[in-house]
Each structure stands twice: as C-alpha cells, then as structure tokens.
N, C-alpha and C. Protein backbone atom coordinates (compact mmCIF):
# COMPACT_ATOMS: atom_id res chain seq x y z
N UNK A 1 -23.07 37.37 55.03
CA UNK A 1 -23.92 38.12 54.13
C UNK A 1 -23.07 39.03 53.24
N UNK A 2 -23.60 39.37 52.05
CA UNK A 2 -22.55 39.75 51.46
C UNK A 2 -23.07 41.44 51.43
N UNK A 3 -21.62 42.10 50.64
CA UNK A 3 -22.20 44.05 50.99
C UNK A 3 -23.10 43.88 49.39
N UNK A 4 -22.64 43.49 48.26
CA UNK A 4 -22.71 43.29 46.91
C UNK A 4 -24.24 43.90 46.98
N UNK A 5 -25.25 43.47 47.39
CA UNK A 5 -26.73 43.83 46.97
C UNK A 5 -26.81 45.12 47.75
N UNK A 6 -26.20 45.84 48.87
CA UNK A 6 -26.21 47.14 49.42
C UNK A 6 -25.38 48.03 48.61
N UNK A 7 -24.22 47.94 47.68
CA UNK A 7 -23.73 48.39 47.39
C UNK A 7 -24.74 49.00 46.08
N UNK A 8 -24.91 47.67 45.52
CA UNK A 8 -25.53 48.37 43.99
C UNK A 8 -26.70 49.21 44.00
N UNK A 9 -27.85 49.36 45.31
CA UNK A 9 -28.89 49.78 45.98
C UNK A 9 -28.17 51.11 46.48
N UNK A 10 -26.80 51.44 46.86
CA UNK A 10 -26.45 52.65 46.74
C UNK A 10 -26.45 53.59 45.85
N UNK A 11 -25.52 52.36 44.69
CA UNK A 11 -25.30 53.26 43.37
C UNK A 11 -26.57 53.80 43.06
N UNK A 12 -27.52 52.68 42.94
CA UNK A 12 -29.26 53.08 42.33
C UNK A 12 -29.61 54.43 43.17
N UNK A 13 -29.37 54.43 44.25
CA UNK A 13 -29.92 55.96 44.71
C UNK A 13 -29.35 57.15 44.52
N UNK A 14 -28.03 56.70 44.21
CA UNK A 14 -27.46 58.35 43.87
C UNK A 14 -27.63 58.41 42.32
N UNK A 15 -28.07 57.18 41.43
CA UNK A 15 -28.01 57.65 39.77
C UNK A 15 -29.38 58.65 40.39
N UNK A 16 -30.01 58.34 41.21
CA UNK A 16 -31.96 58.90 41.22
C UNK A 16 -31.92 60.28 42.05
N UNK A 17 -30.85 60.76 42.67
CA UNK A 17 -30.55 62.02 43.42
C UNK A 17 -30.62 63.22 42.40
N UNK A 18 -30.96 64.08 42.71
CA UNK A 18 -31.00 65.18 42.00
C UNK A 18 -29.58 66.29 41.72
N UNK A 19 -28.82 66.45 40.96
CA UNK A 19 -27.65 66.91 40.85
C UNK A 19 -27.42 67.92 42.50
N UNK A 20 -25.95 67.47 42.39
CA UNK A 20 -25.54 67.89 43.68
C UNK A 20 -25.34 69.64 43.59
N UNK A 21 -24.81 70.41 44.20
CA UNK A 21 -24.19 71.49 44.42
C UNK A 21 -22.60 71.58 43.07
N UNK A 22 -21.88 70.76 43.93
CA UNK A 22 -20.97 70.19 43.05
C UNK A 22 -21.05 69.85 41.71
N UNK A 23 -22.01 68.98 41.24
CA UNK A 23 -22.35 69.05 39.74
C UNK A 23 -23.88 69.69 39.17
N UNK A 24 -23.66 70.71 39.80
CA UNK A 24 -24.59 71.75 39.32
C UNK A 24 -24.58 72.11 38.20
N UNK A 25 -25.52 72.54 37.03
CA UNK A 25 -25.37 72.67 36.28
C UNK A 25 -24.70 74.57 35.46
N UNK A 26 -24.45 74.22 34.70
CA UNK A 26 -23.02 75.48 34.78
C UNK A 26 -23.81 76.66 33.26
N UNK A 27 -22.86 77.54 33.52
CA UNK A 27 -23.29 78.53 32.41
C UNK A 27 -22.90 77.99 31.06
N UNK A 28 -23.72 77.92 30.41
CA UNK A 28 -22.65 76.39 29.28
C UNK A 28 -22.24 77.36 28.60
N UNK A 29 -22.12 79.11 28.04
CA UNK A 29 -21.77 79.92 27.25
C UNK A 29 -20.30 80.38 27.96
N UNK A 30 -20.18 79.85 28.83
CA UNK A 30 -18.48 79.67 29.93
C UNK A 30 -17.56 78.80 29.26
N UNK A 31 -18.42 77.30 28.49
CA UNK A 31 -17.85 76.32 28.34
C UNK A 31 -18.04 75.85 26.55
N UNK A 32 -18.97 76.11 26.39
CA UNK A 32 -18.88 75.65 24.92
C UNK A 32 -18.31 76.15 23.79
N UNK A 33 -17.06 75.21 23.63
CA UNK A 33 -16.50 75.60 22.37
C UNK A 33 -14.88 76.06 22.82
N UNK A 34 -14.76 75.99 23.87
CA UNK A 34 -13.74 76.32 24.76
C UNK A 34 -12.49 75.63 24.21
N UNK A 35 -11.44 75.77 23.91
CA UNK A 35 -10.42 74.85 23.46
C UNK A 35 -10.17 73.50 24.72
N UNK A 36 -9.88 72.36 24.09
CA UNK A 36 -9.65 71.36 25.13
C UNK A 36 -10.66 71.00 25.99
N UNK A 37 -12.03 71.74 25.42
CA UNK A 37 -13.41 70.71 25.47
C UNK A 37 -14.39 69.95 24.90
N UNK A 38 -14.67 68.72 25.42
CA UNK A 38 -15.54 68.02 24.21
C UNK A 38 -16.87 68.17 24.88
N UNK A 39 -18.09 68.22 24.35
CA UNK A 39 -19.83 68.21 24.38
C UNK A 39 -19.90 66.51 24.25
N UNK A 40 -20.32 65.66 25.06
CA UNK A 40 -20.36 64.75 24.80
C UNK A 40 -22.30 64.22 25.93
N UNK A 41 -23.18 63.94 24.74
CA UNK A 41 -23.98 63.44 25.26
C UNK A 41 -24.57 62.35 24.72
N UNK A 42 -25.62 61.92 25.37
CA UNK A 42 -26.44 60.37 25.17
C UNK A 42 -27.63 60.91 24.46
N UNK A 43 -28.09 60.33 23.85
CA UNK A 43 -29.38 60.13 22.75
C UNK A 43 -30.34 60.77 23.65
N UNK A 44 -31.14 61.46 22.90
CA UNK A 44 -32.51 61.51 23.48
C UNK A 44 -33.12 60.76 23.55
N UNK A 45 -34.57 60.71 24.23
CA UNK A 45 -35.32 59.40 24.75
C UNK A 45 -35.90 58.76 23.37
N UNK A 46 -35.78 57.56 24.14
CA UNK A 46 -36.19 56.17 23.26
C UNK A 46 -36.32 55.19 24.12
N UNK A 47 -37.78 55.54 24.23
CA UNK A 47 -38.45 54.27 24.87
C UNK A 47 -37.74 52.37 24.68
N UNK A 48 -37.36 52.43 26.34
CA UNK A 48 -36.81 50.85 26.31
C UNK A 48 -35.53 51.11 26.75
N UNK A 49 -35.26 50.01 26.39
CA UNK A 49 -34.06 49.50 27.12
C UNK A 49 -32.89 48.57 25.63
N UNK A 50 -31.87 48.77 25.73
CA UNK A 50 -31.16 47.67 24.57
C UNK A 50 -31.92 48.13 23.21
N UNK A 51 -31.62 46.58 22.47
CA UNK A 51 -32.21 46.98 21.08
C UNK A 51 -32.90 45.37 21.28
N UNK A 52 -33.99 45.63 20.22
CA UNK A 52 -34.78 44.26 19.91
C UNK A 52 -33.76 43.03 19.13
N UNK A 53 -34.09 41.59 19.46
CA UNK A 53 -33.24 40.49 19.52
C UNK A 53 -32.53 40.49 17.70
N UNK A 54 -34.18 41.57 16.56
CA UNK A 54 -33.37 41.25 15.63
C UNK A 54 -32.86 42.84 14.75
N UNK A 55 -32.07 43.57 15.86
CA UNK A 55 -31.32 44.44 15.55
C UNK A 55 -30.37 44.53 14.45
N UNK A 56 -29.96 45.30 13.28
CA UNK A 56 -29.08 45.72 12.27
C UNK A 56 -29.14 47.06 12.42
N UNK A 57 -27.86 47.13 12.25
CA UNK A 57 -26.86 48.96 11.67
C UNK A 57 -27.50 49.19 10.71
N UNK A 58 -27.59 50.52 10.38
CA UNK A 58 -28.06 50.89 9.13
C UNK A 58 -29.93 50.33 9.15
N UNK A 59 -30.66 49.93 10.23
CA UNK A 59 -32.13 49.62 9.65
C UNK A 59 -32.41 50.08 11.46
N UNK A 60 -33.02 51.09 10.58
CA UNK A 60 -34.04 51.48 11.77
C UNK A 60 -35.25 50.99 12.38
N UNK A 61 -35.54 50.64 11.38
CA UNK A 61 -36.90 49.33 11.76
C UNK A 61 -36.70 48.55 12.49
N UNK A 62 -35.24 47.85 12.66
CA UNK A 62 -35.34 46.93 13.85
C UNK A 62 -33.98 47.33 15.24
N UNK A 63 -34.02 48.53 15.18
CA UNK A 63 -33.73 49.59 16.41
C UNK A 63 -34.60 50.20 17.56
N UNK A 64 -34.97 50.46 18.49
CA UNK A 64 -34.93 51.27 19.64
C UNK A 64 -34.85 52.79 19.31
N UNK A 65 -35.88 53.60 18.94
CA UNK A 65 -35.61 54.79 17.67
C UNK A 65 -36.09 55.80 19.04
N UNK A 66 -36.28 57.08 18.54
CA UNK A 66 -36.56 58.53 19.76
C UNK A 66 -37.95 58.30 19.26
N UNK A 67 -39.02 58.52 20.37
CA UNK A 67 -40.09 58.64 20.62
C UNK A 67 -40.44 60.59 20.18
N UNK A 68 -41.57 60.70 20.08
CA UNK A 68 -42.05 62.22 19.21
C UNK A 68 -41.12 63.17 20.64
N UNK A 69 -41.75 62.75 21.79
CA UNK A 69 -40.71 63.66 22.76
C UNK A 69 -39.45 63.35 22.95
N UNK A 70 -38.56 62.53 21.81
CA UNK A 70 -37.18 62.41 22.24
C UNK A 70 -36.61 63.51 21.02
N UNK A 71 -37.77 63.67 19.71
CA UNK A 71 -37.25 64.27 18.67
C UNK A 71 -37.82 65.79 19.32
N UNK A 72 -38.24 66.36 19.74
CA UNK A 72 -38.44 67.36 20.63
C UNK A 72 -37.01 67.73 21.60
N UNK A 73 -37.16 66.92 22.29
CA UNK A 73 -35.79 66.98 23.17
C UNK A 73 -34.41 67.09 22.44
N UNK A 74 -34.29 66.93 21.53
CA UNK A 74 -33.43 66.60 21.02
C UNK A 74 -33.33 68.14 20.26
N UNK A 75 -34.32 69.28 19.72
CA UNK A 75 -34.13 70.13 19.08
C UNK A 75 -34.07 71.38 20.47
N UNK A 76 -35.02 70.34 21.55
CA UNK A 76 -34.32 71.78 22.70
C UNK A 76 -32.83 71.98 22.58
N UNK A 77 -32.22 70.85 22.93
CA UNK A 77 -30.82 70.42 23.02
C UNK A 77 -29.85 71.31 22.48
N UNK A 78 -30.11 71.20 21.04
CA UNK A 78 -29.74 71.98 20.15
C UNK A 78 -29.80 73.43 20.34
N UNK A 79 -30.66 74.07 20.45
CA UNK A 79 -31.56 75.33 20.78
C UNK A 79 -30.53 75.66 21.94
N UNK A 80 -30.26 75.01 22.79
CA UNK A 80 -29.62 75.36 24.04
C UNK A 80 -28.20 75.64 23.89
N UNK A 81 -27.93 74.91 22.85
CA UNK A 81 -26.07 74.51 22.64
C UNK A 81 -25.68 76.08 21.75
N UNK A 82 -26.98 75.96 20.85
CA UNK A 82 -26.74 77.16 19.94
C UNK A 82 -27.27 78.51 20.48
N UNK A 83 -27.50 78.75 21.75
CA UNK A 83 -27.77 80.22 22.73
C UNK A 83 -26.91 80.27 23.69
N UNK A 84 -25.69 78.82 23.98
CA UNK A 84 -24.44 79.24 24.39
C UNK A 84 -23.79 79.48 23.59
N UNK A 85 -23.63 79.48 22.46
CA UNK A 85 -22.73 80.45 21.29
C UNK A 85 -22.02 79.41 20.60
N UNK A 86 -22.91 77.92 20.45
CA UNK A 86 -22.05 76.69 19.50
C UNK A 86 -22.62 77.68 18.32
N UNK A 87 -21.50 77.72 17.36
CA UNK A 87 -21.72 77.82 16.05
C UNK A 87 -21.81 76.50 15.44
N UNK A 88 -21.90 76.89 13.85
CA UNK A 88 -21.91 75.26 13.42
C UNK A 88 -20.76 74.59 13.39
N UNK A 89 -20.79 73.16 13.87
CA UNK A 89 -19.81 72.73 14.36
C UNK A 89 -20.23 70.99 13.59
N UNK A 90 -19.21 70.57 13.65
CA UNK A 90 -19.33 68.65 12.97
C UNK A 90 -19.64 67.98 14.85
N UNK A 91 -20.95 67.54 14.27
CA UNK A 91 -21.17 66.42 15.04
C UNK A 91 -20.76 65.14 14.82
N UNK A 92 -20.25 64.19 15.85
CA UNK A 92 -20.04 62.97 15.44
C UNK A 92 -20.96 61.94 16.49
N UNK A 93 -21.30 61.31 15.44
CA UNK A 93 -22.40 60.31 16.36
C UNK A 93 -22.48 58.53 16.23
N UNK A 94 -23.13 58.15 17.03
CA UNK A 94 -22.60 56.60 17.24
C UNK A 94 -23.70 56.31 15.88
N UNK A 95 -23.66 55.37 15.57
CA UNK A 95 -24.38 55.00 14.28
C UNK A 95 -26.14 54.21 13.91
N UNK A 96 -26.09 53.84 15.54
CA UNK A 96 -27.46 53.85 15.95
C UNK A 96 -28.44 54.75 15.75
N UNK A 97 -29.48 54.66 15.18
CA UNK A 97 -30.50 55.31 14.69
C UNK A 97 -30.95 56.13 15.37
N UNK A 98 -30.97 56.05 16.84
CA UNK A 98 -31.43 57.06 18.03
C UNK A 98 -30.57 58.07 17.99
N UNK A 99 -29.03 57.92 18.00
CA UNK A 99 -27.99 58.94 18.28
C UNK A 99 -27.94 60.17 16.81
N UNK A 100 -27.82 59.49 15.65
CA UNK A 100 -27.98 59.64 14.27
C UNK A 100 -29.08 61.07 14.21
N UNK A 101 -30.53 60.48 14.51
CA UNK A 101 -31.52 61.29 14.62
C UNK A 101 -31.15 62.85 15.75
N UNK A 102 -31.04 62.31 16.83
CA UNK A 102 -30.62 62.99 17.56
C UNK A 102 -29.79 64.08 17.56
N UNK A 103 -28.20 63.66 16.63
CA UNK A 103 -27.26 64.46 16.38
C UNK A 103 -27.91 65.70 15.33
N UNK A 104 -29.03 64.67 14.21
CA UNK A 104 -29.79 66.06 13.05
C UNK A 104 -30.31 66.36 13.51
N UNK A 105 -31.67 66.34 14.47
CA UNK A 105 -32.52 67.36 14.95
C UNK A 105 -31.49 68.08 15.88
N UNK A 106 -30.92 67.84 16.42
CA UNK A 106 -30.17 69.27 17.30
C UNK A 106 -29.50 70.13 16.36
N UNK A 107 -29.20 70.13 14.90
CA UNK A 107 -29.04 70.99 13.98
C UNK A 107 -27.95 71.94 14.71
N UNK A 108 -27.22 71.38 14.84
CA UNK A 108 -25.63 72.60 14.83
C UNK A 108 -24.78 72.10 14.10
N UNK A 109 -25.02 71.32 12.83
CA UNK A 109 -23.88 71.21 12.42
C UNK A 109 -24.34 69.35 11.08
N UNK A 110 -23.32 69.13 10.31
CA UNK A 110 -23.01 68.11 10.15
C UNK A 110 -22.93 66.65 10.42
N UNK A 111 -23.47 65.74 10.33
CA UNK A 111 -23.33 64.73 11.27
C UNK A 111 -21.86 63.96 10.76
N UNK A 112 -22.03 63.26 11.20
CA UNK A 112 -20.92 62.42 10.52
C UNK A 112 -20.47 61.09 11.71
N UNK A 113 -20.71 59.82 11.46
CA UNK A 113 -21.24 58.36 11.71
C UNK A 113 -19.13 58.24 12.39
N UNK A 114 -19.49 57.89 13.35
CA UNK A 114 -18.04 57.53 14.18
C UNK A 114 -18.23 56.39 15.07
N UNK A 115 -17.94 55.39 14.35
CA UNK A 115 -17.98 53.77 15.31
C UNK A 115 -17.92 53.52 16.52
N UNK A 116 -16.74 54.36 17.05
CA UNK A 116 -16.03 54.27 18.49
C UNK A 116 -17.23 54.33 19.32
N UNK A 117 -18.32 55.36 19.02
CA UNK A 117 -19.25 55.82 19.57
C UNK A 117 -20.36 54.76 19.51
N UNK A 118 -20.34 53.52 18.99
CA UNK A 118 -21.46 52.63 18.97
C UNK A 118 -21.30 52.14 20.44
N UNK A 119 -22.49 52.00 20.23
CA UNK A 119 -23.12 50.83 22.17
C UNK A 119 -22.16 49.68 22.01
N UNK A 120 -21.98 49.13 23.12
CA UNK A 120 -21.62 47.83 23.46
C UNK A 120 -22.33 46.93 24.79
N UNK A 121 -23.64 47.60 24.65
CA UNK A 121 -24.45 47.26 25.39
C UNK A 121 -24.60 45.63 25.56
N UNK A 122 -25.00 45.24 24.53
CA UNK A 122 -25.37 44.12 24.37
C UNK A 122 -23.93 43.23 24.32
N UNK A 123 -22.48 43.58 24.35
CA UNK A 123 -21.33 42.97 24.57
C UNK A 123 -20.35 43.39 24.91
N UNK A 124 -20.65 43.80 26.76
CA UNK A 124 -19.90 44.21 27.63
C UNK A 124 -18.51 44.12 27.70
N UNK A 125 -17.79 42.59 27.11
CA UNK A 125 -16.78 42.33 27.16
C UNK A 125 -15.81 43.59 26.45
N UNK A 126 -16.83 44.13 25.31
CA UNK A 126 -15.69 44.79 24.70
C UNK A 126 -15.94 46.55 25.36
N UNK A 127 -16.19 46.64 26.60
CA UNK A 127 -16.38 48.07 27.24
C UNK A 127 -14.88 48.55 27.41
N UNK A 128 -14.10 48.16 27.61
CA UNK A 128 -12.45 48.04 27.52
C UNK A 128 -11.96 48.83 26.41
N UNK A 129 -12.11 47.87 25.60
CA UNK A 129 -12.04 47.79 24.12
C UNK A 129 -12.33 49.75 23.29
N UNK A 130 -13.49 49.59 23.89
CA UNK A 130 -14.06 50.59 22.89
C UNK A 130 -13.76 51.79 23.94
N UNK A 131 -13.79 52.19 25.46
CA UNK A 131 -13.78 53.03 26.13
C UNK A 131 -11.96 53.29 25.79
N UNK A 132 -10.81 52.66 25.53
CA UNK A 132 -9.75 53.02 24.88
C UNK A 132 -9.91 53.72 23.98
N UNK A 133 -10.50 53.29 22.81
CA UNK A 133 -10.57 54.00 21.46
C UNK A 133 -11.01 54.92 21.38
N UNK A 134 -12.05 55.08 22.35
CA UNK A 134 -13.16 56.65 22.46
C UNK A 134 -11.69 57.58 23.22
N UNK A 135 -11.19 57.12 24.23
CA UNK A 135 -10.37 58.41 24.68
C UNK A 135 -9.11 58.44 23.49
N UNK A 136 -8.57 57.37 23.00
CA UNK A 136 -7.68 58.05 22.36
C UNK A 136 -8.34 58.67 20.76
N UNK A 137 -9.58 58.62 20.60
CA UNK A 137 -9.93 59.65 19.34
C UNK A 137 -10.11 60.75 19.96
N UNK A 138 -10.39 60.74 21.20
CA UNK A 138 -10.29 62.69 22.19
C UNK A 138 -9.02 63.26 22.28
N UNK A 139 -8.32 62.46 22.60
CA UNK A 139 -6.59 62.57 22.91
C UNK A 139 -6.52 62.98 21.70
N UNK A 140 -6.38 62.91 20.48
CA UNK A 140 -6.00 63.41 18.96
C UNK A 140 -6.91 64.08 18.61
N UNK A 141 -8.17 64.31 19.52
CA UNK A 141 -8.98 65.39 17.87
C UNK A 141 -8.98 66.96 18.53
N UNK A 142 -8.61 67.41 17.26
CA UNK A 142 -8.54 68.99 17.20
C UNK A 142 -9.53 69.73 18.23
N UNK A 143 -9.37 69.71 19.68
CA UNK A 143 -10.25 70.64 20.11
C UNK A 143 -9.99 71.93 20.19
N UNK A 144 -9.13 72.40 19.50
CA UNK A 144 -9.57 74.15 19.47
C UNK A 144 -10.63 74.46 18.72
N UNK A 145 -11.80 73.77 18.02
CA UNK A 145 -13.24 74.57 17.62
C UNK A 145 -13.87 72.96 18.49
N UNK A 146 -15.26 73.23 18.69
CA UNK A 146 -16.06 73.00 19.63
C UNK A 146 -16.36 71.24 18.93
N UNK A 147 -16.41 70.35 19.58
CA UNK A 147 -16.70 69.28 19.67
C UNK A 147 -18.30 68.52 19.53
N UNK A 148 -18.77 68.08 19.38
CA UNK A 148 -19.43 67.35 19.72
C UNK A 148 -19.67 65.54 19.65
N UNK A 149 -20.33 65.00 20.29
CA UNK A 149 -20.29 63.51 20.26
C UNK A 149 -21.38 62.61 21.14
N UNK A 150 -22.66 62.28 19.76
CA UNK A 150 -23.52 62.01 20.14
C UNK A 150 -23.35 60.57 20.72
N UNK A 151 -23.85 59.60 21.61
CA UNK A 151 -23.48 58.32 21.92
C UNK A 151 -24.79 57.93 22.96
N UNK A 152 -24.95 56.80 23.85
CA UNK A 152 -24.81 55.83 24.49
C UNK A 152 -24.58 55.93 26.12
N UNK A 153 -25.87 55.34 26.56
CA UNK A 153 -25.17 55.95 28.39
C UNK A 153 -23.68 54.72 28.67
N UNK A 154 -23.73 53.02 28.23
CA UNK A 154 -22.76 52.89 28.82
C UNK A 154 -21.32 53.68 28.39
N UNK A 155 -21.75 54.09 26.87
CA UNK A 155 -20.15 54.53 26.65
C UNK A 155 -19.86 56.05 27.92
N UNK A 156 -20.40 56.35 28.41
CA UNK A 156 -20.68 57.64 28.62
C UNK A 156 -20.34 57.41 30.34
N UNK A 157 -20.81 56.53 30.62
CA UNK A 157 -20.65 55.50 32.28
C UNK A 157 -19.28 55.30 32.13
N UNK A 158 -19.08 54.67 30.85
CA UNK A 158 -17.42 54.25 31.18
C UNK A 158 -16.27 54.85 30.86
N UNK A 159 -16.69 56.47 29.96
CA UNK A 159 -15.60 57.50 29.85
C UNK A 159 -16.00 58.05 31.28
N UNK A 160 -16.46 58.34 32.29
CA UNK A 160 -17.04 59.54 33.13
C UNK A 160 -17.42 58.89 34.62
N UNK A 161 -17.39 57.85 34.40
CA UNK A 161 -18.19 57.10 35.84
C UNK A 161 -19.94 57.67 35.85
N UNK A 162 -20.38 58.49 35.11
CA UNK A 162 -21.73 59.02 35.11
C UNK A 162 -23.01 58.47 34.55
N UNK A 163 -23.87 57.70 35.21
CA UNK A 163 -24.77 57.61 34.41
C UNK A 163 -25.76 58.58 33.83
N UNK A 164 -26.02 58.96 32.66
CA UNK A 164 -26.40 59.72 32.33
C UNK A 164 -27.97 59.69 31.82
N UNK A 165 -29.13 60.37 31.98
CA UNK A 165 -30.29 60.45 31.54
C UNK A 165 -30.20 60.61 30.04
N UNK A 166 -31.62 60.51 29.22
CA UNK A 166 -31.48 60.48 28.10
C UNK A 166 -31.51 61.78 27.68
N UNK A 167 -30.52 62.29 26.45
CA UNK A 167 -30.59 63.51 26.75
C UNK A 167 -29.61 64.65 27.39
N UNK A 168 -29.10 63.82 28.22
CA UNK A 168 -28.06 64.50 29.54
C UNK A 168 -26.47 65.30 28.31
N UNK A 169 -26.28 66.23 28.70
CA UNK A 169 -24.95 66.55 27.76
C UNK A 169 -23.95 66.73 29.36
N UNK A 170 -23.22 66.61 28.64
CA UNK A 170 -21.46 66.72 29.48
C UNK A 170 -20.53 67.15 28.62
N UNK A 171 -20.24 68.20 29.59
CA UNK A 171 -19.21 68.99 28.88
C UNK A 171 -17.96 68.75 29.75
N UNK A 172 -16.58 67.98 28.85
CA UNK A 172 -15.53 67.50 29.11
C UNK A 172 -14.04 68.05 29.11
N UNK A 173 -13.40 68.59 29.89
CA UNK A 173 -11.88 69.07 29.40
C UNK A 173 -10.97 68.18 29.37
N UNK A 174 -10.25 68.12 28.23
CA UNK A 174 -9.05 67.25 28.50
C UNK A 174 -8.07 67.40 29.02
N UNK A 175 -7.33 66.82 29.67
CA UNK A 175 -6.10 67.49 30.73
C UNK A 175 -4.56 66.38 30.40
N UNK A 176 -3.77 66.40 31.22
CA UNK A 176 -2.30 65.54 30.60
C UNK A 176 -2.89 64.66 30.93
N UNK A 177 -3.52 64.05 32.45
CA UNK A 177 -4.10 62.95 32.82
C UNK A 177 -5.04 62.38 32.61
N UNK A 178 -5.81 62.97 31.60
CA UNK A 178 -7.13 62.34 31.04
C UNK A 178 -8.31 63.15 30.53
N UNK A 179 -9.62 62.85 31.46
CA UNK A 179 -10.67 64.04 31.15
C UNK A 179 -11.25 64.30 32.38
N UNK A 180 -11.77 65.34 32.29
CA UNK A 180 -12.88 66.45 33.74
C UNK A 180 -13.88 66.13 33.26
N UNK A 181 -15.07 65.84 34.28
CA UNK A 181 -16.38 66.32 33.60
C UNK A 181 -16.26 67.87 34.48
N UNK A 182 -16.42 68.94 33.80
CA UNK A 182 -16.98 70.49 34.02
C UNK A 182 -18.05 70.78 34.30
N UNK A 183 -19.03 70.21 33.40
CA UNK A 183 -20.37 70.49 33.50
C UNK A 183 -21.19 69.73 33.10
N UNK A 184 -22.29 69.79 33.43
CA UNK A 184 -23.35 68.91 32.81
C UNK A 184 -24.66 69.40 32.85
N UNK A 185 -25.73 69.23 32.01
CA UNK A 185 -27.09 69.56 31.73
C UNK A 185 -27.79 68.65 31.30
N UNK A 186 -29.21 68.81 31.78
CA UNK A 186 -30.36 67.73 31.76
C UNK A 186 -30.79 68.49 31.07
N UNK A 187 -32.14 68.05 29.93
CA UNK A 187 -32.88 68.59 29.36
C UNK A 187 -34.65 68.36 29.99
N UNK A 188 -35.09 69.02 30.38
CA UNK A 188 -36.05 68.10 31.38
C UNK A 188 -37.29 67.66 31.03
C-alpha cells in the first residue's frame, strides 16, 4: 500500500489548521517597510479555481476576476498595510486581472504589471522556471523602502512552502541564504 494518499491527506489538514503559535500573526508596524523585507501576497477572493478554458492577458472577461467581497477585502488589506505605517509605496503585481484589481483597491501606491509574478497554474512545468526569476528579482530589488508584490497562491507555495488563503499577506526577509517568512496575516 502506498504512504502517497496519507501523505497528501496530511498536507490537506494542516493547509485547514488554524495558524500555529509559531506563525502567529505579528505586529505588522514591527515589519513593514523594514529594510530587507518584501509584503508579498495572493489576490483577494475570486470565486473558483484556475482560469476559464478561453483565458487571455489583458481581457478580463475571460479571467477568474474578485467577487464584490474580494474588492472589499482587498481595500481592508490596504487599510491594514497603511495603519502599519506603509506609506505610498510601488506595488508590483502579476498581470492577471484578480491581482491587478487587487494591487488598486488596496491603494498604497502605484501599480505596475511584473510578469515573474504571473500564475503558472495551468503549466506547472514551468514552476522552476518562474520560482527562479521571482527570487532573483528579490535578490536585486532595492529593499530599503517597503516592497510590495501582488501574485498567485502557487507562486507563493513555491517561494515559501505556504499555501496561502485568498488574501493572505506574508511578510518576507531576505537573508545570504535566501528568504524567512516573519509574518503573516489573514484578512478574514
């Protein structure tokens, strides 16, 4: 018999556990904006899963978009980032219409469309691929003013090991050896 179907029935219960002690959620006015940290979260909610079979960049119409409570969630978000003391700061966001939206209603800042940050949901092969490119645009970008980087739970699974809720922010330090997750917050 194999462990394979107990194993993944593990993972499933701890994504569904309620944050530990350990990744408790932190004073984010400790952490935001901190030199050598990035804000890195996943879209607010949008009903579903993937994107529909006849998906295009740039057309929202045939995207997976934030539902009225994801554009809500999405300005708590904001609200929250900007009462830990984010000033305005350049957001960068994956180019998907969910993340896009997401990055403007949280209103701290600028958006500005960064590829690295697109899903590869739908073509796993290149999770490799793109989880390289995402750390080495962290490895080079200026974190002495405050970061942000709207995205994608797998990209977010495969910088962090974390699956993340919709919504979920993580706050990241970079170190010689890579990245920390520090902190993290649900929006609920």
């Amino acid at each position: 018999m194999s462990h394979r179907p107990m194993r993944w029935l593990s993972i499933l219960l701890l994504c569904m556990m309620p944050l530990t002690a350990g990744a408790a959620e932190v004073d984010l006015g400790d952490l935001v904006g901190k030199p050598e940290h990035v804000i890195v979260l996943r879209h607010a909610r949008a009903p579903g899963t993937g994107d529909p079979a006849n998906f295009r960049l740039g057309d929202c119409s045939t995207q997976r978009n934030l539902s009225e409570a994801g554009r809500k969630q999405a300005a708590r978000i904001g609200a929250r980032l900007r009462a830990a003391g984010l000033a305005e700061t350049t957001v960068y966001s994956s180019q998907w219409c969910r993340c896009l939206e997401t990055a403007r209603r949280m209103a701290v800042g600028p958006v500005v469309e960064l590829p690295v940050l697109n899903s590869f949901f739908r073509n796993p092969e290149l999770e490799q691929k793109h989880d390289r490119e995402l750390r080495e645009w962290i490895a080079a970008a200026d974190l002495n003013r405050p970061v942000v980087l709207v995205t994608h739970q797998v990209n977010i699974t495969a910088l962090t090991g974390i699956f993340p809720a919709e919504g979920e922010v993580l706050i990241l330090r970079r170190e010689p050896g890579g990245l920390a997750v520090v902190g993290r917050f649900r929006d609920p």
